[in-house]
N, C-alpha and C. Protein backbone atom coordinates (compact mmCIF):
# COMPACT_ATOMS: atom_id res chain seq x y z
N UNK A 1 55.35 11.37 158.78
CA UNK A 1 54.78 10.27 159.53
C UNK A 1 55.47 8.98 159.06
N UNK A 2 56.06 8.23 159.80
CA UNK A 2 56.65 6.94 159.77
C UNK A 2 55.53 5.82 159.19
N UNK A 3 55.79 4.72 159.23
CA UNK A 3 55.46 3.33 158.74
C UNK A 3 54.64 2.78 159.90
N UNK A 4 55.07 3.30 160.96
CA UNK A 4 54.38 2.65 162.01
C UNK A 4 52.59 3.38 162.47
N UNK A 5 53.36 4.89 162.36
CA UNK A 5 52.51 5.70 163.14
C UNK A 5 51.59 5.91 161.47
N UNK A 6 51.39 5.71 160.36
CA UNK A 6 50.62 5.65 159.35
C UNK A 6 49.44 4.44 159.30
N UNK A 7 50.11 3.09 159.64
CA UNK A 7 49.39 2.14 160.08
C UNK A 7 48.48 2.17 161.35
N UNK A 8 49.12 2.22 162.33
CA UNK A 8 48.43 2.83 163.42
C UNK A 8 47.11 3.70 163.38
N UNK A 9 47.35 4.73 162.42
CA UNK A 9 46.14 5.61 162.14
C UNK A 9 45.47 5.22 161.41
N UNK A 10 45.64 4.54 160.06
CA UNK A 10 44.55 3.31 159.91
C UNK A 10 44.00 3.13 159.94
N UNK A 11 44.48 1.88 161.11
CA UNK A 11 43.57 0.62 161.81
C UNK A 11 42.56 1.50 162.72
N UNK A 12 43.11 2.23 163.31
CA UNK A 12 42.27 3.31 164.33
C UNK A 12 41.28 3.86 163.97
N UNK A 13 41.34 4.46 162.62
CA UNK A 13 40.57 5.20 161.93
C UNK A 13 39.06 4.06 161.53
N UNK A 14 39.86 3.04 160.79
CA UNK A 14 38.60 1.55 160.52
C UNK A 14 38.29 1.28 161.92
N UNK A 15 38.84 0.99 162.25
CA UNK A 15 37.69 0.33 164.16
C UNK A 15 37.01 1.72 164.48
N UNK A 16 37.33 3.01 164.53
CA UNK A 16 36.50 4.20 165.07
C UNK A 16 35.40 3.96 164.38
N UNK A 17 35.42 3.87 162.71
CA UNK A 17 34.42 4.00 161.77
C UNK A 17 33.45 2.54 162.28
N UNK A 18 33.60 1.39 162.03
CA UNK A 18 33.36 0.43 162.23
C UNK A 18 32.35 0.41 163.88
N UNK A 19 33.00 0.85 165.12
CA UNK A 19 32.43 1.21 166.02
C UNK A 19 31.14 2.04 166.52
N UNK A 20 31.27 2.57 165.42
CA UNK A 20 30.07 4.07 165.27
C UNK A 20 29.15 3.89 164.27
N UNK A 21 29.52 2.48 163.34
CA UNK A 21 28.30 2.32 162.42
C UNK A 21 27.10 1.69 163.19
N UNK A 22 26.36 1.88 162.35
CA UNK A 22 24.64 1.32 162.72
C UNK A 22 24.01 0.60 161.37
N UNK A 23 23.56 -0.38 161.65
CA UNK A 23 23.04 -1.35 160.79
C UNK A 23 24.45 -2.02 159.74
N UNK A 24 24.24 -1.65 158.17
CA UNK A 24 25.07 -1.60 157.33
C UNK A 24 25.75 -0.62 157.02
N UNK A 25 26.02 0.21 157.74
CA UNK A 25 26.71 1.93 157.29
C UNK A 25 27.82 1.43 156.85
N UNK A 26 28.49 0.57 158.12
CA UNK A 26 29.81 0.50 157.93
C UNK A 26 30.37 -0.36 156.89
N UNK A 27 29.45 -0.78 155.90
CA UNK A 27 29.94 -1.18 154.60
C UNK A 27 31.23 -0.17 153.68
N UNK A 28 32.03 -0.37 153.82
CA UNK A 28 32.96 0.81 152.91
C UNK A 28 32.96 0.43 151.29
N UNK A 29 32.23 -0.34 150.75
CA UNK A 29 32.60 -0.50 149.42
C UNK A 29 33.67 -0.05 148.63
N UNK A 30 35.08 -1.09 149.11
CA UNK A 30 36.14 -1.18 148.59
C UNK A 30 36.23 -1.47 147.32
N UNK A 31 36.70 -0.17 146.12
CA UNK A 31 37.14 -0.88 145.12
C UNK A 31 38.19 -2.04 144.94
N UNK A 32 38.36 -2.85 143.62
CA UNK A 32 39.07 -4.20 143.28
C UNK A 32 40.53 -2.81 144.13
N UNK A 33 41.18 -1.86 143.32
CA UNK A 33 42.43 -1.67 144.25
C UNK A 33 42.44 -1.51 145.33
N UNK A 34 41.72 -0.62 146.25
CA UNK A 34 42.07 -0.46 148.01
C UNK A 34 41.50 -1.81 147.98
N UNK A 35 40.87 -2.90 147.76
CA UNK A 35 40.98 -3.84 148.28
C UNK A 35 43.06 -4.85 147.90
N UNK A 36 43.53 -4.45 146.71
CA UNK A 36 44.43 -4.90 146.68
C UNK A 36 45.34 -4.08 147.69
N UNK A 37 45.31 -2.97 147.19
CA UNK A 37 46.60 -2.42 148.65
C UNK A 37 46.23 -2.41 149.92
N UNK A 38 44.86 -3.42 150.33
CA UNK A 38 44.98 -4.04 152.32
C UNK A 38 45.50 -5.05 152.01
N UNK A 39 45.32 -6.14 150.89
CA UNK A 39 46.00 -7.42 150.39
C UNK A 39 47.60 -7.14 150.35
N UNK A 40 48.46 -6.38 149.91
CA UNK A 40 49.47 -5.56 149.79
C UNK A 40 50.37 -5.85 151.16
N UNK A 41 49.62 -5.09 152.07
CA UNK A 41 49.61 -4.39 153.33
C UNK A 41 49.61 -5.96 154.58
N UNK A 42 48.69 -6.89 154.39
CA UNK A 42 48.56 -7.79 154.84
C UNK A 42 50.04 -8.95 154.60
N UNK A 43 49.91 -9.19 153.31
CA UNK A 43 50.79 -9.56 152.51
C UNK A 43 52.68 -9.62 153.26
N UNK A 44 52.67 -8.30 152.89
CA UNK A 44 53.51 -7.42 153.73
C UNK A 44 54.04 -7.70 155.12
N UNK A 45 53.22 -7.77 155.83
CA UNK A 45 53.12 -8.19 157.62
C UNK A 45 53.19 -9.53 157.63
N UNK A 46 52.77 -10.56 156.73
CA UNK A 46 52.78 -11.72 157.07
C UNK A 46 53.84 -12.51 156.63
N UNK A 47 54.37 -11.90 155.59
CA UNK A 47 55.72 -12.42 155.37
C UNK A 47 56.89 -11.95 156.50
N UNK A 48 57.01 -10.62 156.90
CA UNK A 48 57.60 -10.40 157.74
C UNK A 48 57.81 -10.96 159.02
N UNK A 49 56.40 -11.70 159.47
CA UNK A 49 56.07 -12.01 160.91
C UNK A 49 56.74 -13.83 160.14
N UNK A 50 56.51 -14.33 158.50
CA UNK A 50 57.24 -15.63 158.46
C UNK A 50 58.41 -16.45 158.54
N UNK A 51 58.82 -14.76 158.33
CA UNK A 51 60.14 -14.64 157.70
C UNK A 51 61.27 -14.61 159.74
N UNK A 52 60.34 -14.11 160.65
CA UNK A 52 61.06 -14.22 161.97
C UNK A 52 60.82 -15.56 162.82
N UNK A 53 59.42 -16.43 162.24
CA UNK A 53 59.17 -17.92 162.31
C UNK A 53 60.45 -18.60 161.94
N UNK A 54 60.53 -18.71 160.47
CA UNK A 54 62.13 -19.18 160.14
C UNK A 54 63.36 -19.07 160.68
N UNK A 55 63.60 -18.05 160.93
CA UNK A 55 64.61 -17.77 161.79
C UNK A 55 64.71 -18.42 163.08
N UNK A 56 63.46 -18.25 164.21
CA UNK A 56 63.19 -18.61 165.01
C UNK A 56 63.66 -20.72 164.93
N UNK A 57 62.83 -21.21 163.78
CA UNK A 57 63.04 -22.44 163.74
C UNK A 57 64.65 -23.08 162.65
N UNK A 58 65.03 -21.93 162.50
CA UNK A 58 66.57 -21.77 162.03
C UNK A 58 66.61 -22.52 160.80
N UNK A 59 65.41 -22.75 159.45
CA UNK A 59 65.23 -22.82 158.48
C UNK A 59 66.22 -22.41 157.29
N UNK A 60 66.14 -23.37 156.68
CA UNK A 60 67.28 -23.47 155.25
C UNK A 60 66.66 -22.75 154.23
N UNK A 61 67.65 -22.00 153.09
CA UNK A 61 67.01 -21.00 152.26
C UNK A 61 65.91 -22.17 151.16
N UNK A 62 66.67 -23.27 151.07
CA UNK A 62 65.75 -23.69 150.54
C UNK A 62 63.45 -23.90 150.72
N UNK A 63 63.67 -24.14 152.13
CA UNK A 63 62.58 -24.38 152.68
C UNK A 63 61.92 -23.18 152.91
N UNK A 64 62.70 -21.81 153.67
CA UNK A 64 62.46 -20.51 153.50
C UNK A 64 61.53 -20.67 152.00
N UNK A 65 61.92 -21.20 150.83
CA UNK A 65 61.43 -20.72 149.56
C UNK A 65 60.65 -21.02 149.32
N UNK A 66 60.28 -22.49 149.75
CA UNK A 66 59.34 -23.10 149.30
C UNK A 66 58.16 -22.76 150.19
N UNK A 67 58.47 -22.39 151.79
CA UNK A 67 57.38 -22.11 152.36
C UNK A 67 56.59 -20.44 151.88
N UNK A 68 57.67 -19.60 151.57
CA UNK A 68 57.22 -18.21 151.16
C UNK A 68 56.22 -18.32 149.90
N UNK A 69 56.81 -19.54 148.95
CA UNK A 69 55.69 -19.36 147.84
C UNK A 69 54.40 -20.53 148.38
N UNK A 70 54.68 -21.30 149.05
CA UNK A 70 52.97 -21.90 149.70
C UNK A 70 52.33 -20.74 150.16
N UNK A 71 52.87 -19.95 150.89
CA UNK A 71 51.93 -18.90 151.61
C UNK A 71 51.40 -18.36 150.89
N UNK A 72 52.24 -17.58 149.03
CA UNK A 72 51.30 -16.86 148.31
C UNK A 72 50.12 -17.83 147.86
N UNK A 73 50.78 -18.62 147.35
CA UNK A 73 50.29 -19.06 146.88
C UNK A 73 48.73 -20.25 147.51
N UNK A 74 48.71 -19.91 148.62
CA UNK A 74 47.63 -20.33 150.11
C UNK A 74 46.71 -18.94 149.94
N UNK A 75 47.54 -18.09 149.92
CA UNK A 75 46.42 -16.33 150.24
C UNK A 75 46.27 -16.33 148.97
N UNK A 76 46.67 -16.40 147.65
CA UNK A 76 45.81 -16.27 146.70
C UNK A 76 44.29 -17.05 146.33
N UNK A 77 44.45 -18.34 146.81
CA UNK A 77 43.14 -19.28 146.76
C UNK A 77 42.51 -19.02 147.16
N UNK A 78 42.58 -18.09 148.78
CA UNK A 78 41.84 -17.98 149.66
C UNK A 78 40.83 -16.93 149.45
N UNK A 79 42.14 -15.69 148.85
CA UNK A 79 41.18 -14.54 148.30
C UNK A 79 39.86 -14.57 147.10
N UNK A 80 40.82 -15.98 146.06
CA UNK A 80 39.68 -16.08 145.12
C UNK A 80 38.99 -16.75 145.62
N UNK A 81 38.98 -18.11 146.33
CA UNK A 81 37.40 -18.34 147.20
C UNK A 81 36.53 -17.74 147.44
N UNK A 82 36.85 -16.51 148.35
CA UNK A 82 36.00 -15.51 148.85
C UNK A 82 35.79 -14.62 148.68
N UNK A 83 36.63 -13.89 147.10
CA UNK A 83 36.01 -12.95 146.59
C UNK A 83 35.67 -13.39 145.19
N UNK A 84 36.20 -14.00 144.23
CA UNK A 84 36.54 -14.29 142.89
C UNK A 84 37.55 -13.54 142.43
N UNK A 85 38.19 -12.94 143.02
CA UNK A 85 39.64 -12.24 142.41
C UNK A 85 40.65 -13.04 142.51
N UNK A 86 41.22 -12.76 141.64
CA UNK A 86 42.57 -13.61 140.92
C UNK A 86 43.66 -12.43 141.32
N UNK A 87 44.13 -12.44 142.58
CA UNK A 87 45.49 -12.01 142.51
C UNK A 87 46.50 -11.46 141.25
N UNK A 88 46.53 -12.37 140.30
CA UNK A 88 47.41 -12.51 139.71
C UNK A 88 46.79 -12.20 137.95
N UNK A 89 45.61 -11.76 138.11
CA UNK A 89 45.34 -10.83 137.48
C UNK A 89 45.15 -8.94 137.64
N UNK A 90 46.51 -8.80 136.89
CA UNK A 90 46.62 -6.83 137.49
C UNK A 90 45.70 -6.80 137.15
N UNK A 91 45.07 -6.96 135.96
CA UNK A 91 44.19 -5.68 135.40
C UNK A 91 42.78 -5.80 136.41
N UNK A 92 42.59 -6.38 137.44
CA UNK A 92 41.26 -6.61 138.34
C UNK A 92 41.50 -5.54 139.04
N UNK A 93 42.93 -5.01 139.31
CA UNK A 93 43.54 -3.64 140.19
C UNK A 93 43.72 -2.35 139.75
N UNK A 94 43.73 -2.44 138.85
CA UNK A 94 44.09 -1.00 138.51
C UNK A 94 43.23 -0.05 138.36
């Protein structure tokens, strides 16, 4: 199974589950890691989808750099806002 068709099954799999819950079922109580490898996964896609923005606006490696580390460094705050995890502490992952 490819990269695509793994994702695909997934997301499919969470919206089926998600669709069919009742009340709170569909709570999955993600440990600190599967919550890091959707962070991973997200991570992943959003640099990719930034990285064709740049291009698109025909961006210098410099600015490329500086915008790639705002972004981590934007999704890390965000995550500890709303979860209290520190990214950038492994040992919360393993």
């Amino acid at each position: 199974m490819n990269q695509k068709e793994t994702m695909e099954l997934l997301a499919t799999e969470i919206l089926n589950i998600n669709a069919d819950a009742v009340g709170n079922v569909n709570k999955p109580n993600f440990s600190n890691r599967d919550f890091m490898n959707a962070v991973i996964i997200f991570q992943n896609a959003l640099m990719d989808k930034m990285y064709d923005n740049q291009n698109y606006d025909g961006m210098d490696i410099e600015n490329r750099y500086k915008m790639a580390e705002s972004c981590g460094l934007d999704l890390r705050k965000f995550i500890q806002t709303y979860t209290g995890l520190d990214t950038h502490n492994i040992e919360n992952f393993i």
